[in-house]
PDB file of N, CA and C in Angstrom:
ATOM      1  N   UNK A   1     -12.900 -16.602  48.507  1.00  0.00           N
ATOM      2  CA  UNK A   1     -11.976 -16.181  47.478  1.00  0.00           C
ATOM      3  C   UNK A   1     -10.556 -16.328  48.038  1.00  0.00           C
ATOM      4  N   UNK A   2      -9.667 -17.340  47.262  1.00  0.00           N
ATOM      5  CA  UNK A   2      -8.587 -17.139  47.928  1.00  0.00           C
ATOM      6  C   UNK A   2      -7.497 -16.198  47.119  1.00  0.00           C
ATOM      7  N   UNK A   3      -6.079 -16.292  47.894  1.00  0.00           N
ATOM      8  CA  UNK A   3      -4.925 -15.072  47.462  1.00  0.00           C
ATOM      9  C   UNK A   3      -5.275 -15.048  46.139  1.00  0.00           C
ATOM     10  N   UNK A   4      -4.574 -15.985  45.430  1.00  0.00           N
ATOM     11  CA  UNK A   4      -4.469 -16.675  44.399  1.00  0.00           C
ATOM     12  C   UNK A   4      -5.559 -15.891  43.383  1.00  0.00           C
ATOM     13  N   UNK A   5      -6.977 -16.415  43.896  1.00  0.00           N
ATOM     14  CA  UNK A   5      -8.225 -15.842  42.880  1.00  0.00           C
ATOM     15  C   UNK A   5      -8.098 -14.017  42.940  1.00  0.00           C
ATOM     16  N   UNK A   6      -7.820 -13.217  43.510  1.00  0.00           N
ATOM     17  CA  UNK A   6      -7.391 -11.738  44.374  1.00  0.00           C
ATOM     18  C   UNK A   6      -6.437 -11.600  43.136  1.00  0.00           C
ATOM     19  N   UNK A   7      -5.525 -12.077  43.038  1.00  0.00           N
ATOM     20  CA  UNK A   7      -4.362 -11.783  42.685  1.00  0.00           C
ATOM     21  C   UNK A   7      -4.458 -11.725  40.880  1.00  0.00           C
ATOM     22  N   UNK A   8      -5.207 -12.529  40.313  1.00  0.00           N
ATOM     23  CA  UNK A   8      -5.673 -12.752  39.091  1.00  0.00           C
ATOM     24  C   UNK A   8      -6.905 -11.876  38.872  1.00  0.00           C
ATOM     25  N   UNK A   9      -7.689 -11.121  39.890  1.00  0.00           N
ATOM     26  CA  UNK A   9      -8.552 -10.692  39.489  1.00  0.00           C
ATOM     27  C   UNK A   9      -7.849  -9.055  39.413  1.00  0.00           C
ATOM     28  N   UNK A  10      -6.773  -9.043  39.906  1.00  0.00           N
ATOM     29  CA  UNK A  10      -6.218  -7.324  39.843  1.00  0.00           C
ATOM     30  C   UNK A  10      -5.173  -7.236  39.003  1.00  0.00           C
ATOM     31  N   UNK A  11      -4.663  -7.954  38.164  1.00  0.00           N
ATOM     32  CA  UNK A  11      -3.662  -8.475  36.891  1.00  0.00           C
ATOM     33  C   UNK A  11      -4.617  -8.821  35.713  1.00  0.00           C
ATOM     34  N   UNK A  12      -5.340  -9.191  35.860  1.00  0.00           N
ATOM     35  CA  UNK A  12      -6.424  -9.278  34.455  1.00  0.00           C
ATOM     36  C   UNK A  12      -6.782  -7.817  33.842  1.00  0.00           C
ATOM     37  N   UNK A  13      -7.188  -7.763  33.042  1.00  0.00           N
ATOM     38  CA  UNK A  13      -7.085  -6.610  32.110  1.00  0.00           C
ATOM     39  C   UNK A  13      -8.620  -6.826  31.862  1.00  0.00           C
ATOM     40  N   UNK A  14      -9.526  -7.988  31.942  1.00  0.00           N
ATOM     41  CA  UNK A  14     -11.227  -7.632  31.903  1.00  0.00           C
ATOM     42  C   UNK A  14     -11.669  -8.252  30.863  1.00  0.00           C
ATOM     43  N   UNK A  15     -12.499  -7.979  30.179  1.00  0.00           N
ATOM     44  CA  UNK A  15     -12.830  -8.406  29.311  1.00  0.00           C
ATOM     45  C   UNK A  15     -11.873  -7.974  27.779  1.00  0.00           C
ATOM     46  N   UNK A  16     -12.257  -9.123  26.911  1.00  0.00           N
ATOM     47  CA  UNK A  16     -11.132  -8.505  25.713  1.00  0.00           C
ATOM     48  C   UNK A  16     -12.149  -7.894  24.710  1.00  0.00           C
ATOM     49  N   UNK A  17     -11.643  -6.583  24.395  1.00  0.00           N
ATOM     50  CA  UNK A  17     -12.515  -6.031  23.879  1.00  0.00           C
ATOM     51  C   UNK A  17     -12.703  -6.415  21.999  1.00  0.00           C
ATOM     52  N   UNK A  18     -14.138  -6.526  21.738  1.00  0.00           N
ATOM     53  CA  UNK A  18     -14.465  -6.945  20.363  1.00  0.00           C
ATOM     54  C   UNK A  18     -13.400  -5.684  19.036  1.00  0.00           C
ATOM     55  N   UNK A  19     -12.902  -7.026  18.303  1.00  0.00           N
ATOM     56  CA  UNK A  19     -12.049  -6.210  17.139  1.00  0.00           C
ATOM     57  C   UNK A  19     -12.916  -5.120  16.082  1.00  0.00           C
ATOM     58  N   UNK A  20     -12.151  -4.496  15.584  1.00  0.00           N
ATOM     59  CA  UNK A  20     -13.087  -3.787  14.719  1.00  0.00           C
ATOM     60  C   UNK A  20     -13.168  -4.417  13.404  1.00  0.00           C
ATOM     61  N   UNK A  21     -13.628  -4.561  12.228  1.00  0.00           N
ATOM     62  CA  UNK A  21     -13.413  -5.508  11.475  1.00  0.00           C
ATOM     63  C   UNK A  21     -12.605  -4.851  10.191  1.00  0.00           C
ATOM     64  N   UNK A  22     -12.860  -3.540  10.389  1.00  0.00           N
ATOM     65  CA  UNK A  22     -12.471  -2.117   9.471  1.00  0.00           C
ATOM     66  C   UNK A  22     -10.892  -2.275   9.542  1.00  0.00           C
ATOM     67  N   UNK A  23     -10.214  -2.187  10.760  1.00  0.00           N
ATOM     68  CA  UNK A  23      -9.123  -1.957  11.127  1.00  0.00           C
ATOM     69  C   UNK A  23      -8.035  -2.720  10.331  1.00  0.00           C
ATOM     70  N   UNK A  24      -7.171  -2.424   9.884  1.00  0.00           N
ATOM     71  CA  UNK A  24      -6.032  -2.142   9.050  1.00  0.00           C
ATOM     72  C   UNK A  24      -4.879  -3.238   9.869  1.00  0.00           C
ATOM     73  N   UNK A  25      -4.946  -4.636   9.619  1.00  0.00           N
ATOM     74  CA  UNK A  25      -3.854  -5.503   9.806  1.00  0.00           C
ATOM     75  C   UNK A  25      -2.534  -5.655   8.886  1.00  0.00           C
ATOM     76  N   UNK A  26      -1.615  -5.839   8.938  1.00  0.00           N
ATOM     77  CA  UNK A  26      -0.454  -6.437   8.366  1.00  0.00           C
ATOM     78  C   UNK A  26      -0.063  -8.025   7.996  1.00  0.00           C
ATOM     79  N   UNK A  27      -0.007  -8.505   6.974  1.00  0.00           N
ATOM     80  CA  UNK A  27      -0.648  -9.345   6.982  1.00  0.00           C
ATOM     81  C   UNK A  27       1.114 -10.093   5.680  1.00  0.00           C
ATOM     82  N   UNK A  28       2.026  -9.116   5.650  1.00  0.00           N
ATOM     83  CA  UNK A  28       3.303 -10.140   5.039  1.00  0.00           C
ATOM     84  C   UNK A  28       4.188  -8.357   5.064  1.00  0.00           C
ATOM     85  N   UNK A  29       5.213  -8.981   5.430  1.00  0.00           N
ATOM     86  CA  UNK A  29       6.940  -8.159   5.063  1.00  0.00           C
ATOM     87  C   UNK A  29       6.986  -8.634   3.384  1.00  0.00           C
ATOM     88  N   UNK A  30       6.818  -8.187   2.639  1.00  0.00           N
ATOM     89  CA  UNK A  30       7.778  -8.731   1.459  1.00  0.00           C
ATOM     90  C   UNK A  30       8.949  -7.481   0.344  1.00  0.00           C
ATOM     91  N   UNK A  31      10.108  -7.969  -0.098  1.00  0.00           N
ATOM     92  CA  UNK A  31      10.966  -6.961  -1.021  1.00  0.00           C
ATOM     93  C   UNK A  31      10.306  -5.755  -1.176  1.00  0.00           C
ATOM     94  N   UNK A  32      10.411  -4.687  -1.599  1.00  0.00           N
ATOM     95  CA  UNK A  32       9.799  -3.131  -1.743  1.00  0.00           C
ATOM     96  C   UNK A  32       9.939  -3.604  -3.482  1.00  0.00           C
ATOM     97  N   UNK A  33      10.176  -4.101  -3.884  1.00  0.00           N
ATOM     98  CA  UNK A  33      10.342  -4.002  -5.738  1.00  0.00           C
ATOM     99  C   UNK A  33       9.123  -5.347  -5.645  1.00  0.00           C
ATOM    100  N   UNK A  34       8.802  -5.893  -5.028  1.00  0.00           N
ATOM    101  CA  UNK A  34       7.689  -6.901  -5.056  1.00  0.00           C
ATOM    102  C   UNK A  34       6.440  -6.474  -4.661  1.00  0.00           C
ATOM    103  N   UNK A  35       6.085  -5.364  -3.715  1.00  0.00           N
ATOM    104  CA  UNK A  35       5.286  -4.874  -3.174  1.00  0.00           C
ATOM    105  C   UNK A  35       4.019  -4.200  -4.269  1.00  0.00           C
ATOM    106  N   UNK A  36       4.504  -3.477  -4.949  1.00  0.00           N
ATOM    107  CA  UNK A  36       3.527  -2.538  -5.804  1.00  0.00           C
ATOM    108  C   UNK A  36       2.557  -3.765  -6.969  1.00  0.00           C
ATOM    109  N   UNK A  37       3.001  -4.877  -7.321  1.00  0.00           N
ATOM    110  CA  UNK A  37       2.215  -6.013  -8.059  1.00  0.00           C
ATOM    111  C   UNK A  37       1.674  -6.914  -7.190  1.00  0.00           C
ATOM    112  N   UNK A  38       2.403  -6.935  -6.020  1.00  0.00           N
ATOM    113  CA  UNK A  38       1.305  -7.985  -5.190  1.00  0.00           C
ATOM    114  C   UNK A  38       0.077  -7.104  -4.396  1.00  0.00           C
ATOM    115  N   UNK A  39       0.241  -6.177  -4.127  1.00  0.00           N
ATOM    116  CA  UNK A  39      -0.822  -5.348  -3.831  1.00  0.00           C
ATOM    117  C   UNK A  39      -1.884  -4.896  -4.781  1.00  0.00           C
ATOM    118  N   UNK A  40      -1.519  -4.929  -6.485  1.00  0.00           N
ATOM    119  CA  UNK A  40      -2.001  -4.817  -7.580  1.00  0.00           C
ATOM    120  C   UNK A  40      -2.887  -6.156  -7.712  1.00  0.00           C
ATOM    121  N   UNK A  41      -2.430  -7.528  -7.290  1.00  0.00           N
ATOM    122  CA  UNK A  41      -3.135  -8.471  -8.101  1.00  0.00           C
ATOM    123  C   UNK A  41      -3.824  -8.848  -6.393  1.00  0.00           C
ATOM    124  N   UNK A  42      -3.804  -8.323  -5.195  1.00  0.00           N
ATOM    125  CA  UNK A  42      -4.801  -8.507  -3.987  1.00  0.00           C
ATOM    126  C   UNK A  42      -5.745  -6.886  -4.385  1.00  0.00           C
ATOM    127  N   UNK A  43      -5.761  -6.747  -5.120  1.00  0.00           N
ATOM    128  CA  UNK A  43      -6.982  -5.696  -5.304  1.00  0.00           C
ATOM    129  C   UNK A  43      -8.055  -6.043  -6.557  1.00  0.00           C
ATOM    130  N   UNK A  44      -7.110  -7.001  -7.664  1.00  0.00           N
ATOM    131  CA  UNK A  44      -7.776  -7.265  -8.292  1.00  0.00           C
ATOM    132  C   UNK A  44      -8.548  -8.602  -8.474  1.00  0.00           C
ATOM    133  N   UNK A  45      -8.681  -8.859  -7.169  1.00  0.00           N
ATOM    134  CA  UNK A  45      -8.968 -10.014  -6.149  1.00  0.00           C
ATOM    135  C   UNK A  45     -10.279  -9.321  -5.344  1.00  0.00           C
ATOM    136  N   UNK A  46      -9.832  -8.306  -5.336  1.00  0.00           N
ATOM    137  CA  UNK A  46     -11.527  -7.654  -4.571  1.00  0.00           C
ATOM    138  C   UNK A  46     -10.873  -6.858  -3.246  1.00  0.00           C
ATOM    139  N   UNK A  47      -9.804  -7.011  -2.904  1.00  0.00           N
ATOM    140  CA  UNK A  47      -9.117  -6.923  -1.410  1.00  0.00           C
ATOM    141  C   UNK A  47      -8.830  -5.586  -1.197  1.00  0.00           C
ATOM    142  N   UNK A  48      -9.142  -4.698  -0.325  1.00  0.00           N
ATOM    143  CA  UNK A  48      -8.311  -3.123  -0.118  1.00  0.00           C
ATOM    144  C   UNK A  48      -7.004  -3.469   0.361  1.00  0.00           C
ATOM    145  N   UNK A  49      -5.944  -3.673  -0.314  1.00  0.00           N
ATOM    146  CA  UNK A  49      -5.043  -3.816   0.366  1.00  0.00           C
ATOM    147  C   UNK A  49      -4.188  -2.053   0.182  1.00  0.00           C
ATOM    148  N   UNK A  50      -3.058  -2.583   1.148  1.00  0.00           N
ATOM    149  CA  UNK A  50      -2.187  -1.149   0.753  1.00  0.00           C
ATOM    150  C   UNK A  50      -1.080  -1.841   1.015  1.00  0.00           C
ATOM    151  N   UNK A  51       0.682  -0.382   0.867  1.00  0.00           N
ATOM    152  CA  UNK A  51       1.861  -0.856   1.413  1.00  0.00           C
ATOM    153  C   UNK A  51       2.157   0.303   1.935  1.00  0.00           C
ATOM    154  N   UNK A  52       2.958  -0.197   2.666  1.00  0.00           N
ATOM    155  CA  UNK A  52       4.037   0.989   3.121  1.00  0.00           C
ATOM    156  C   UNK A  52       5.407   0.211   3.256  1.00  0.00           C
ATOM    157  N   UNK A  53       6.337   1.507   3.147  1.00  0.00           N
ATOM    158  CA  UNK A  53       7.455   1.039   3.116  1.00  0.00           C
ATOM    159  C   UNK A  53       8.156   1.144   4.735  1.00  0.00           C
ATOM    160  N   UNK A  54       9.136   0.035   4.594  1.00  0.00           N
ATOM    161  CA  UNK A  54       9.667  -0.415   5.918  1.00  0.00           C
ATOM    162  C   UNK A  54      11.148   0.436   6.315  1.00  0.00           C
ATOM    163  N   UNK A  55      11.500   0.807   7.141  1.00  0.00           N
ATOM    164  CA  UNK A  55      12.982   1.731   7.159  1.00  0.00           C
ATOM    165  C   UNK A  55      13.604   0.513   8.289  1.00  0.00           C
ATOM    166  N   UNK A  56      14.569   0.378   7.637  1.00  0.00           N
ATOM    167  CA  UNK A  56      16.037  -0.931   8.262  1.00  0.00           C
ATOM    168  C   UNK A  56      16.649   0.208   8.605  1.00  0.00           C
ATOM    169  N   UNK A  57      16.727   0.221   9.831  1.00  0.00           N
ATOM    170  CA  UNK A  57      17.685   1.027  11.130  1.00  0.00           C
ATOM    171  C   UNK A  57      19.378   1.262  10.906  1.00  0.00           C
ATOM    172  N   UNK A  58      19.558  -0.367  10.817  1.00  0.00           N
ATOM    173  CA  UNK A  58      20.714  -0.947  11.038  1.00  0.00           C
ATOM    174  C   UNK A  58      21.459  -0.172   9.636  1.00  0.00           C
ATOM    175  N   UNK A  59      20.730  -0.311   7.818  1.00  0.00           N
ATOM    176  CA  UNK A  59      20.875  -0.354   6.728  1.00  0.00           C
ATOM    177  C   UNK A  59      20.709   1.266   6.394  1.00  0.00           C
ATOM    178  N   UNK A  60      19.870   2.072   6.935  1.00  0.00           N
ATOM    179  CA  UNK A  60      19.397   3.442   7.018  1.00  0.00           C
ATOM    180  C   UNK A  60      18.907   3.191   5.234  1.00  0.00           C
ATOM    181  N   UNK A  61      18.126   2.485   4.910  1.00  0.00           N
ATOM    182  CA  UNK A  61      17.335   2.492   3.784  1.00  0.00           C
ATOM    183  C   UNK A  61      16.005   1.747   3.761  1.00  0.00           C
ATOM    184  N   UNK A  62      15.230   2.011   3.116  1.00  0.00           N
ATOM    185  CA  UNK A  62      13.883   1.270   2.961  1.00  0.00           C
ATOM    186  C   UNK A  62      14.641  -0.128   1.892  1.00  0.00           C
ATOM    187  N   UNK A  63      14.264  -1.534   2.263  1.00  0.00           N
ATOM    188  CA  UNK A  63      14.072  -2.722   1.799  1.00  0.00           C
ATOM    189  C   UNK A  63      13.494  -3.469   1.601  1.00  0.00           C
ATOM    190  N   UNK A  64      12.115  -2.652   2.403  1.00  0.00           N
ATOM    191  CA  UNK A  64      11.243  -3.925   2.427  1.00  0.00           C
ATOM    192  C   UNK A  64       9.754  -3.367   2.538  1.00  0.00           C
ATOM    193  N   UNK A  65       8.326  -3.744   2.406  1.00  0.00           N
ATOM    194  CA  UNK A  65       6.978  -2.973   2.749  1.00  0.00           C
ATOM    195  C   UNK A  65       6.374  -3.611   3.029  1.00  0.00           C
ATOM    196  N   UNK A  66       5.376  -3.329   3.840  1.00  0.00           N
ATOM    197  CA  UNK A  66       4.485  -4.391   4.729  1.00  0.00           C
ATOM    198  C   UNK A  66       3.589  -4.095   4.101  1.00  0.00           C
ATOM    199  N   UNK A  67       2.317  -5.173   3.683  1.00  0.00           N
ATOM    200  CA  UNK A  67       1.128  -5.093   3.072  1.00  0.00           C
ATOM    201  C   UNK A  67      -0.064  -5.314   3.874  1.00  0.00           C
ATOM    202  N   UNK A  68      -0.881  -4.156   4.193  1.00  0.00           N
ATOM    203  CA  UNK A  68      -2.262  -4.614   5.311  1.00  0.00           C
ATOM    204  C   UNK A  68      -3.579  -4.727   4.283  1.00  0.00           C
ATOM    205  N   UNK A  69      -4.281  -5.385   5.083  1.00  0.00           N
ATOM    206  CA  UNK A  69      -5.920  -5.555   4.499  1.00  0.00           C
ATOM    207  C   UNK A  69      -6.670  -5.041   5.479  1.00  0.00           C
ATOM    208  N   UNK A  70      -7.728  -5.214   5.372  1.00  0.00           N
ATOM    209  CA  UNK A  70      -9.107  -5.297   6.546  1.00  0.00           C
ATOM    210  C   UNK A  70      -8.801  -6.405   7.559  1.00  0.00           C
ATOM    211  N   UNK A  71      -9.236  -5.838   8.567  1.00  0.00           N
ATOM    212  CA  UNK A  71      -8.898  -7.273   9.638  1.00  0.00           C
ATOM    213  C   UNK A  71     -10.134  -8.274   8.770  1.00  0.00           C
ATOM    214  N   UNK A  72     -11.232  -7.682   8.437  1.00  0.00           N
ATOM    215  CA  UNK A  72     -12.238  -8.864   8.231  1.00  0.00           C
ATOM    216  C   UNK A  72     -11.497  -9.549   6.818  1.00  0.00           C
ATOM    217  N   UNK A  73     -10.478  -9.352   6.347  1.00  0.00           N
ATOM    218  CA  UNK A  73     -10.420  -9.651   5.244  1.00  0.00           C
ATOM    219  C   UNK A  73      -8.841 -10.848   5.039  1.00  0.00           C
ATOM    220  N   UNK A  74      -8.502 -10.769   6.313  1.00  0.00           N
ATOM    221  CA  UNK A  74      -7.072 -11.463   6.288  1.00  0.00           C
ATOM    222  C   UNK A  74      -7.318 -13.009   6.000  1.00  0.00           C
ATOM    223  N   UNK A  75      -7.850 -13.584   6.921  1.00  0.00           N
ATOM    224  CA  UNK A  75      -7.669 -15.269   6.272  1.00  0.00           C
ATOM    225  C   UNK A  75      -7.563 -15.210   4.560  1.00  0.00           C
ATOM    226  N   UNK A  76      -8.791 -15.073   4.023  1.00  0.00           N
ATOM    227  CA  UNK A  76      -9.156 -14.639   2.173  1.00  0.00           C
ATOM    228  C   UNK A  76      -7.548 -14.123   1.961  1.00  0.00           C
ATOM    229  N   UNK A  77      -7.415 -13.245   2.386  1.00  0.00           N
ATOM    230  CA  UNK A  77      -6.033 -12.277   1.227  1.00  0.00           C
ATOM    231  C   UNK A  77      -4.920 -13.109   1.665  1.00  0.00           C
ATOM    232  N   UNK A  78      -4.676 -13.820   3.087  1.00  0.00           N
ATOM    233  CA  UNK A  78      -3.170 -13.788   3.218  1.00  0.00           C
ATOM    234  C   UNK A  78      -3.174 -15.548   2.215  1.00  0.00           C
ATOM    235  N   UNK A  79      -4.190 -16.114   2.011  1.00  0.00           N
ATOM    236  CA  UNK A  79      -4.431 -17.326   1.458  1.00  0.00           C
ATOM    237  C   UNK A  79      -4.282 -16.886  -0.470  1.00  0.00           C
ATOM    238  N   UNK A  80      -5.117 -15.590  -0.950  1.00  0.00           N
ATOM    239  CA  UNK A  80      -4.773 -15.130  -2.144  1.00  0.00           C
ATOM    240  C   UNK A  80      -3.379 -14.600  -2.377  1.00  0.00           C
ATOM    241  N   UNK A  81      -2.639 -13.971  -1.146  1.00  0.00           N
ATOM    242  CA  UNK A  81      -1.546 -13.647  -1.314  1.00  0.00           C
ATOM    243  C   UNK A  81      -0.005 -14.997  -1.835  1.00  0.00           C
ATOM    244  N   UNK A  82      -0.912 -15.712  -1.058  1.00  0.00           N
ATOM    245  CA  UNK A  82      -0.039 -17.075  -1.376  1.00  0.00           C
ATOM    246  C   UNK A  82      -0.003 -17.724  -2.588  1.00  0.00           C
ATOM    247  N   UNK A  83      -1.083 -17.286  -2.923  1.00  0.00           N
ATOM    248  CA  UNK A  83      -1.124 -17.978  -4.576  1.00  0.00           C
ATOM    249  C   UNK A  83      -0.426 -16.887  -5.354  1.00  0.00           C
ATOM    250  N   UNK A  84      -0.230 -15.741  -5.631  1.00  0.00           N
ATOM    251  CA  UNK A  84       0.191 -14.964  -6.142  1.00  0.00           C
ATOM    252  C   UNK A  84       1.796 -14.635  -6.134  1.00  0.00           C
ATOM    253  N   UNK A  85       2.574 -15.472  -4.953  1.00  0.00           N
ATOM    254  CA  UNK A  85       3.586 -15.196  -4.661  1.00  0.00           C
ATOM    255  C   UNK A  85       4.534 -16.601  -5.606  1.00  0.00           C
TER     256      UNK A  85
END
């Protein structure tokens, strides 16, 4: 084993652990006045989606909401989301 192989084996982090498929991705930023119908027509698509709203630091106001799905569900929605937009 040389340095090299040592050195990668104590900086590696191991195995990567399996996703959950349940878990709650983010999957587009879009306007907060756009948010509540595109989340409306990815549900009536079959999709759990949700939003939440985004707080701009800089602006000290909400502008914007991020929309998540199911991790198992992102390719499908962010591809339905596109048609809808």
């Amino acid at each position: 084993m040389t340095l090299r192989d040592r050195l990668f084996g104590l900086l590696s982090r191991g195995e990567a652990s399996p996703h959950d498929p349940d878990e709650r991705v983010e999957i587009a930023r879009v306007p907060l006045s756009q948010a509540p119908l595109l989340v409306e027509g990815l549900r009536s698509e079959g999709f759990d989606a949700r939003f939440g709203e985004t707080f701009n630091a800089i602006s000290k106001m909400s502008t914007d909401a991020r929309i998540d799905v199911r991790r198992a569900d992102v390719e499908a929605a962010t591809a339905a989301l596109d048609r809808l937009r």
